[in-house]
Protein backbone atom coordinates (compact mmCIF):
# COMPACT_ATOMS: atom_id res chain seq x y z
CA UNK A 1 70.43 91.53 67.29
CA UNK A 2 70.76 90.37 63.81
CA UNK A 3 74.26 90.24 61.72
CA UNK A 4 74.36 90.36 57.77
CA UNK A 5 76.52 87.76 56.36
CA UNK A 6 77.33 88.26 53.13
CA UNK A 7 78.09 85.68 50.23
CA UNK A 8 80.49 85.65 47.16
CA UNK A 9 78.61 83.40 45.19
CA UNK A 10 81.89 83.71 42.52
CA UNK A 11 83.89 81.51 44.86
CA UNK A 12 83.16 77.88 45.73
CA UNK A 13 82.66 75.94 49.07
CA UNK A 14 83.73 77.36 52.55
CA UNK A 15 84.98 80.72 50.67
CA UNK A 16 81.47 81.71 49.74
CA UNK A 17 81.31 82.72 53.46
CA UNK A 18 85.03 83.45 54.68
CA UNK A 19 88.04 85.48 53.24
CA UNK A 20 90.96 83.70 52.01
CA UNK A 21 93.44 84.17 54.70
CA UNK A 22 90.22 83.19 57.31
CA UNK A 23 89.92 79.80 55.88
CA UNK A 24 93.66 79.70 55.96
CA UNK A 25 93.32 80.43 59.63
CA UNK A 26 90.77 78.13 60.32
CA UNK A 27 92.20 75.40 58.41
CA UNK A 28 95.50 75.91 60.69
CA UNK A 29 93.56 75.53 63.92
CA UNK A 30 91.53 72.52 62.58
CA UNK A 31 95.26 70.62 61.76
CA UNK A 32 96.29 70.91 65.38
CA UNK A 33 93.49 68.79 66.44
CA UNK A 34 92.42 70.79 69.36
CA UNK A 35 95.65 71.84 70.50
CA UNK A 36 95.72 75.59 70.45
CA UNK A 37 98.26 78.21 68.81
CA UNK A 38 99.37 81.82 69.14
CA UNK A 39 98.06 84.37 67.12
CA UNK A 40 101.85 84.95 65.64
CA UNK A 41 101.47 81.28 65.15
CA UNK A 42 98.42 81.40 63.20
CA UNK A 43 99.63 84.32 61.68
CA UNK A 44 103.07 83.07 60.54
CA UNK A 45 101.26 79.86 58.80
CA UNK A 46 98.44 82.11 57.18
CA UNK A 47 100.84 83.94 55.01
CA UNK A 48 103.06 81.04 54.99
CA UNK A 49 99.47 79.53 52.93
CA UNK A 50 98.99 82.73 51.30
CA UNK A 51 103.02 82.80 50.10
CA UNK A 52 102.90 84.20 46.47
CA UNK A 53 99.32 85.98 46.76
CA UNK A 54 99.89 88.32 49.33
CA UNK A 55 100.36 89.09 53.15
CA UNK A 56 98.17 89.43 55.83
CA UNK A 57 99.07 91.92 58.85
CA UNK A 58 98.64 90.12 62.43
CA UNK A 59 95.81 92.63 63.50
CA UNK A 60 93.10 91.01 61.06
CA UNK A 61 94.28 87.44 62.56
CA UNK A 62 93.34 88.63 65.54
CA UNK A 63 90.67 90.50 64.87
CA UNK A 64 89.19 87.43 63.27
CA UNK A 65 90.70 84.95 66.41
CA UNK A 66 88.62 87.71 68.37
CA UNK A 67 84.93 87.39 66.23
CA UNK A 68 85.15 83.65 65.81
CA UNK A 69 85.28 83.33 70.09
CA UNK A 70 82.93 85.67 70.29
CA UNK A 71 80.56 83.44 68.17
CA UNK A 72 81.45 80.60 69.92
CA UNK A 73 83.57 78.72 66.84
CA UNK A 74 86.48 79.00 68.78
CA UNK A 75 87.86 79.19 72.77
CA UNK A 76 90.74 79.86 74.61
């Protein structure tokens, strides 16, 4: 089965591809080193990132946690 992935060609690098608070996410993970958080831990430093801008609600962390293991980006 294909999947559409869609592009904002207005924004630059790794945000052409992901939402704000999912590179925020992803850039959380990738400072542990391999070491693993919490959703509420990922969640707590994605609107500590997004401070300012606006919040994030936990479900679309982990709905996003969820579709990133289910492509294989991340495990648990």
């Amino acid at each position: 089965m294909f999947k559409i992935v869609v592009f904002d060609t207005k924004e630059d690098d790794f945000r052409t591809v992901v939402k704000d608070y999912q590179e925020a996410a992803l850039r959380y993970l990738w400072r542990l080193g391999g070491g693993g958080a919490s959703s509420r831990d990922v969640w707590v430093n994605v609107n500590k990132d997004l401070m300012g801008k606006r919040t994030i609600s936990r479900a679309s962390i982990i709905n996003f946690l969820n579709s990133m293991v289910d492509e294989g980006v991340l495990n648990y």
